[in-house]
N, C-alpha and C. Protein backbone atom coordinates (compact mmCIF):
# COMPACT_ATOMS: atom_id res chain seq x y z
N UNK A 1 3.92 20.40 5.08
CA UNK A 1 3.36 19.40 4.20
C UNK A 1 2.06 18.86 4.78
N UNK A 2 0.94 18.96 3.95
CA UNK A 2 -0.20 18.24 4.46
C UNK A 2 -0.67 17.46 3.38
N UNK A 3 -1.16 16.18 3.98
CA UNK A 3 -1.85 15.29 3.19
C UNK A 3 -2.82 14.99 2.78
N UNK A 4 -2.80 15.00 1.90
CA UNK A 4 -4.21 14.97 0.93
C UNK A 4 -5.21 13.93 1.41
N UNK A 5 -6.87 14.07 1.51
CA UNK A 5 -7.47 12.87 2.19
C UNK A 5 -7.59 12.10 0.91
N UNK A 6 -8.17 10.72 1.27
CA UNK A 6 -8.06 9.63 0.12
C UNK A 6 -9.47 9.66 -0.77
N UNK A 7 -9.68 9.55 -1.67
CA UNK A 7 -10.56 10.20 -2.76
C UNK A 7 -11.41 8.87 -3.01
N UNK A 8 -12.44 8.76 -3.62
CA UNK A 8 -13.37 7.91 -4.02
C UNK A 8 -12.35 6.74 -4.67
N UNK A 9 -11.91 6.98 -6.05
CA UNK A 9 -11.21 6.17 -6.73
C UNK A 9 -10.10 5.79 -6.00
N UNK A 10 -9.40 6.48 -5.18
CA UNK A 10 -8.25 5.26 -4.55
C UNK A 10 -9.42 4.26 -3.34
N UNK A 11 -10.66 4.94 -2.79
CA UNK A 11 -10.65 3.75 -2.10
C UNK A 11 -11.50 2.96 -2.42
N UNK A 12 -12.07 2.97 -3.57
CA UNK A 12 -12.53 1.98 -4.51
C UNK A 12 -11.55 0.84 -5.01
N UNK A 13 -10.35 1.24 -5.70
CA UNK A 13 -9.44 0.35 -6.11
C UNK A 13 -9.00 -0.46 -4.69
N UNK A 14 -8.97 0.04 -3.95
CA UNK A 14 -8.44 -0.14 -2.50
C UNK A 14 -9.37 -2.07 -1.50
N UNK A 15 -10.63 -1.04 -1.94
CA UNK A 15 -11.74 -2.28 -1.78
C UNK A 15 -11.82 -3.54 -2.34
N UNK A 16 -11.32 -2.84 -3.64
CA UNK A 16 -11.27 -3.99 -4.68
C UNK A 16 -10.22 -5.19 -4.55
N UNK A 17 -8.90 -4.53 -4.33
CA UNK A 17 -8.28 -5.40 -4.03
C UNK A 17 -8.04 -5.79 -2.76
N UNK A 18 -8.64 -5.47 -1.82
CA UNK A 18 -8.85 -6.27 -1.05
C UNK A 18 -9.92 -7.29 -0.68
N UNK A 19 -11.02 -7.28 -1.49
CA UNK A 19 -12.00 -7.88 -1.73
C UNK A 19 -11.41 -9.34 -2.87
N UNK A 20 -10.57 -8.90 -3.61
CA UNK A 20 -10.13 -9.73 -4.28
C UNK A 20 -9.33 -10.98 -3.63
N UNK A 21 -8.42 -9.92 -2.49
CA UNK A 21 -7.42 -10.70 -1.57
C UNK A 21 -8.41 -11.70 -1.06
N UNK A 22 -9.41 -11.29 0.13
CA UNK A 22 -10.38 -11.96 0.98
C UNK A 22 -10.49 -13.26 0.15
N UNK A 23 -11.31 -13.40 -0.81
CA UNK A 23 -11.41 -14.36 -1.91
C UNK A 23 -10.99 -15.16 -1.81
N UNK A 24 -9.51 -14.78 -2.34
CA UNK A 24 -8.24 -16.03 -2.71
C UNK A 24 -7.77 -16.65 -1.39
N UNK A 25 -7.32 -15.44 -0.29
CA UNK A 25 -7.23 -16.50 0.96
C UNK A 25 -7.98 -17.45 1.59
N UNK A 26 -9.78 -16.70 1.43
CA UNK A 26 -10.53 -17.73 1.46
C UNK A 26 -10.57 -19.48 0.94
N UNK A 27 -10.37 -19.03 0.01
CA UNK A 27 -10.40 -20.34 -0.94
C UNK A 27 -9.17 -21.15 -0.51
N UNK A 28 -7.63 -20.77 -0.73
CA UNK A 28 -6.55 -21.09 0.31
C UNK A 28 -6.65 -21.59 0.84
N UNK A 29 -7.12 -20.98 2.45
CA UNK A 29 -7.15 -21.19 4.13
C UNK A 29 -8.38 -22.61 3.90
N UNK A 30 -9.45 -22.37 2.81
CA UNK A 30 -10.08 -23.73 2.98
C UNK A 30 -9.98 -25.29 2.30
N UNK A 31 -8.80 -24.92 1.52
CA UNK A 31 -8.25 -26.57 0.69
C UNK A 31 -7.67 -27.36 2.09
N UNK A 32 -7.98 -28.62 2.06
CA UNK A 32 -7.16 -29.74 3.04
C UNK A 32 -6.08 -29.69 2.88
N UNK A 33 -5.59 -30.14 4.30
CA UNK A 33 -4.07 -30.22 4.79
C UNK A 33 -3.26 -31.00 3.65
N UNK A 34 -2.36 -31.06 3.15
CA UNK A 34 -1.52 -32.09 2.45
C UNK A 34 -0.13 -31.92 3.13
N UNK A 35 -0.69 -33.63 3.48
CA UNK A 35 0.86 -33.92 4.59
C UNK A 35 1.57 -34.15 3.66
N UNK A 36 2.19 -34.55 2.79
CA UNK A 36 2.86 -35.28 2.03
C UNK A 36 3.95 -33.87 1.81
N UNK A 37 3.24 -32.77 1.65
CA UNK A 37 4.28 -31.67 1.57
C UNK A 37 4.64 -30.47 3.02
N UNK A 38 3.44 -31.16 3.94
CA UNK A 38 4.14 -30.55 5.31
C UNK A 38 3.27 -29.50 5.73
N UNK A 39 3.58 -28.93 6.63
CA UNK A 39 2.51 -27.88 6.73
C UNK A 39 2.69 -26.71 6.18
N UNK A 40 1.47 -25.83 5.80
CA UNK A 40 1.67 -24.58 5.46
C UNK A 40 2.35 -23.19 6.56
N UNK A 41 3.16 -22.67 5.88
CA UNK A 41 4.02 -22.04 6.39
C UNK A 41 2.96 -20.77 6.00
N UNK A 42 1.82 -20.29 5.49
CA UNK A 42 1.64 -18.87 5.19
C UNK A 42 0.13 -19.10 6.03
N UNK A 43 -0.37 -18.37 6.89
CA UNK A 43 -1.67 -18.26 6.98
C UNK A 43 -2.41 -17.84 6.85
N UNK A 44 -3.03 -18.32 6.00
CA UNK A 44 -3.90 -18.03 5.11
C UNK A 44 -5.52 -17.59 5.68
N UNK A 45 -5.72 -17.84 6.95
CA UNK A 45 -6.96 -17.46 7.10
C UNK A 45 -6.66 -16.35 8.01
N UNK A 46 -5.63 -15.99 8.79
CA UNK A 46 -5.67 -14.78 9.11
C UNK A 46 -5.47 -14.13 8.49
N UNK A 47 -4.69 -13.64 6.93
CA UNK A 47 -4.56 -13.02 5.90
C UNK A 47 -5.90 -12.74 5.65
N UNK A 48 -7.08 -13.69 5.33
CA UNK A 48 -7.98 -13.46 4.94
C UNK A 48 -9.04 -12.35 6.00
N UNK A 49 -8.87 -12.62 7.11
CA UNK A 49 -9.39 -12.07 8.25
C UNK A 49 -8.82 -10.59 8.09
N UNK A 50 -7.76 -10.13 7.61
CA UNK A 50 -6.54 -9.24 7.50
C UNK A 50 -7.74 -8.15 6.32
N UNK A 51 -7.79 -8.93 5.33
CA UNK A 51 -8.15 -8.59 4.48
C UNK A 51 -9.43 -8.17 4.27
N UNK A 52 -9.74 -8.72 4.98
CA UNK A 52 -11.60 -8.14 5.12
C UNK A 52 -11.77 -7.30 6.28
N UNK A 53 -10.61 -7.03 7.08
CA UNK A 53 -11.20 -5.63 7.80
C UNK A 53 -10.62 -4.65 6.75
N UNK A 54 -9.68 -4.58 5.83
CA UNK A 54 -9.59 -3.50 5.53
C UNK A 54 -10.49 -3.13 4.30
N UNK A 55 -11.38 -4.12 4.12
CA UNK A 55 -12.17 -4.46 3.07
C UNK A 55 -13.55 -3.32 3.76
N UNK A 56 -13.72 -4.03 5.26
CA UNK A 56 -14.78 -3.07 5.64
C UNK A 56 -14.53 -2.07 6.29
N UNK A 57 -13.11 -1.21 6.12
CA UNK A 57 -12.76 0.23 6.77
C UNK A 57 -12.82 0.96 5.10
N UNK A 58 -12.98 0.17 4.43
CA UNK A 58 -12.69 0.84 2.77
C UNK A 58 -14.80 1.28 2.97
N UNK A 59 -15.33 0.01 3.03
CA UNK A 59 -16.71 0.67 3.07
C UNK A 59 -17.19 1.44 4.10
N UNK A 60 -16.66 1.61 5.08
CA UNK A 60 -17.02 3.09 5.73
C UNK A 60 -16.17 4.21 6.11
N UNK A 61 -15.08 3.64 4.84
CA UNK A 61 -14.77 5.02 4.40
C UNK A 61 -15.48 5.72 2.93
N UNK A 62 -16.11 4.67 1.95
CA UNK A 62 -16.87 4.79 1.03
C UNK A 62 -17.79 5.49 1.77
N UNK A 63 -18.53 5.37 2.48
CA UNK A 63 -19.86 5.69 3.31
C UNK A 63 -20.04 7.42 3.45
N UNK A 64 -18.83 7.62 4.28
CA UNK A 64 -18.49 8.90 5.01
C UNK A 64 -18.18 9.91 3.74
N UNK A 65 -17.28 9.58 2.68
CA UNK A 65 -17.25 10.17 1.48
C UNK A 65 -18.55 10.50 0.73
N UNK A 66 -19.62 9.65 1.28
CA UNK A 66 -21.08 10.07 0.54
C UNK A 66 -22.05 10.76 1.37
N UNK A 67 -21.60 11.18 2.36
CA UNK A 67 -22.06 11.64 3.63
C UNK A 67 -22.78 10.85 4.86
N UNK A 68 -23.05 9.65 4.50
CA UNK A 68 -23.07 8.85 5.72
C UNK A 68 -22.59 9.46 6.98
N UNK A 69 -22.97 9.48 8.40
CA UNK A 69 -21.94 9.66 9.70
C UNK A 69 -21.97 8.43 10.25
N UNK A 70 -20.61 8.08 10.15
CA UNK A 70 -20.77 6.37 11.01
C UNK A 70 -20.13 6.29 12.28
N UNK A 71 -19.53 7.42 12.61
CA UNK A 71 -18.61 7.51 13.69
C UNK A 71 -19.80 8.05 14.94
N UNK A 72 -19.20 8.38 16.45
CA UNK A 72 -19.75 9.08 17.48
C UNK A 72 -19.30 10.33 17.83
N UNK A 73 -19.74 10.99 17.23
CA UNK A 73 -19.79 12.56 17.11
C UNK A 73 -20.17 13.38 18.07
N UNK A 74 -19.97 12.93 19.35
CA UNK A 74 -20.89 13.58 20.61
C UNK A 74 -19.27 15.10 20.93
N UNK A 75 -19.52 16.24 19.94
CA UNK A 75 -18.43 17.28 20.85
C UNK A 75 -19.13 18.53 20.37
């Protein structure tokens, strides 16, 4: 069994929603504390941090699919 490499359109959709993610945790991770209901149990800004590397392994994997070389190729 060998696996197929990942194609333009999955890592477009791929970007997307993680670009989407970045966003929302952003916005999240930056509303004020509200004590009244305690602290947040989800964290939200490392999610977001989470989310934007795979946001920028999606664009250089976009890159390399267009022939870009982004890697070190010294063999």
């Amino acid at each position: 069994r060998h696996s197929r490499p990942m194609d333009q359109t999955t890592t477009l959709v791929i970007g997307a929603i993680a670009a989407l993610l970045t966003a929302f945790f952003g916005w999240r991770g930056a509303l004020p504390p509200n004590f009244v209901k305690g602290p947040r149990l989800i964290p939200y800004r490392f999610l977001m941090l989470l989310s934007a590397a795979v946001l920028l392994m999606m664009v250089v994997h976009l890159a390399n699919l267009h022939g870009i070389e982004t890697g070190n190729n010294r063999g």
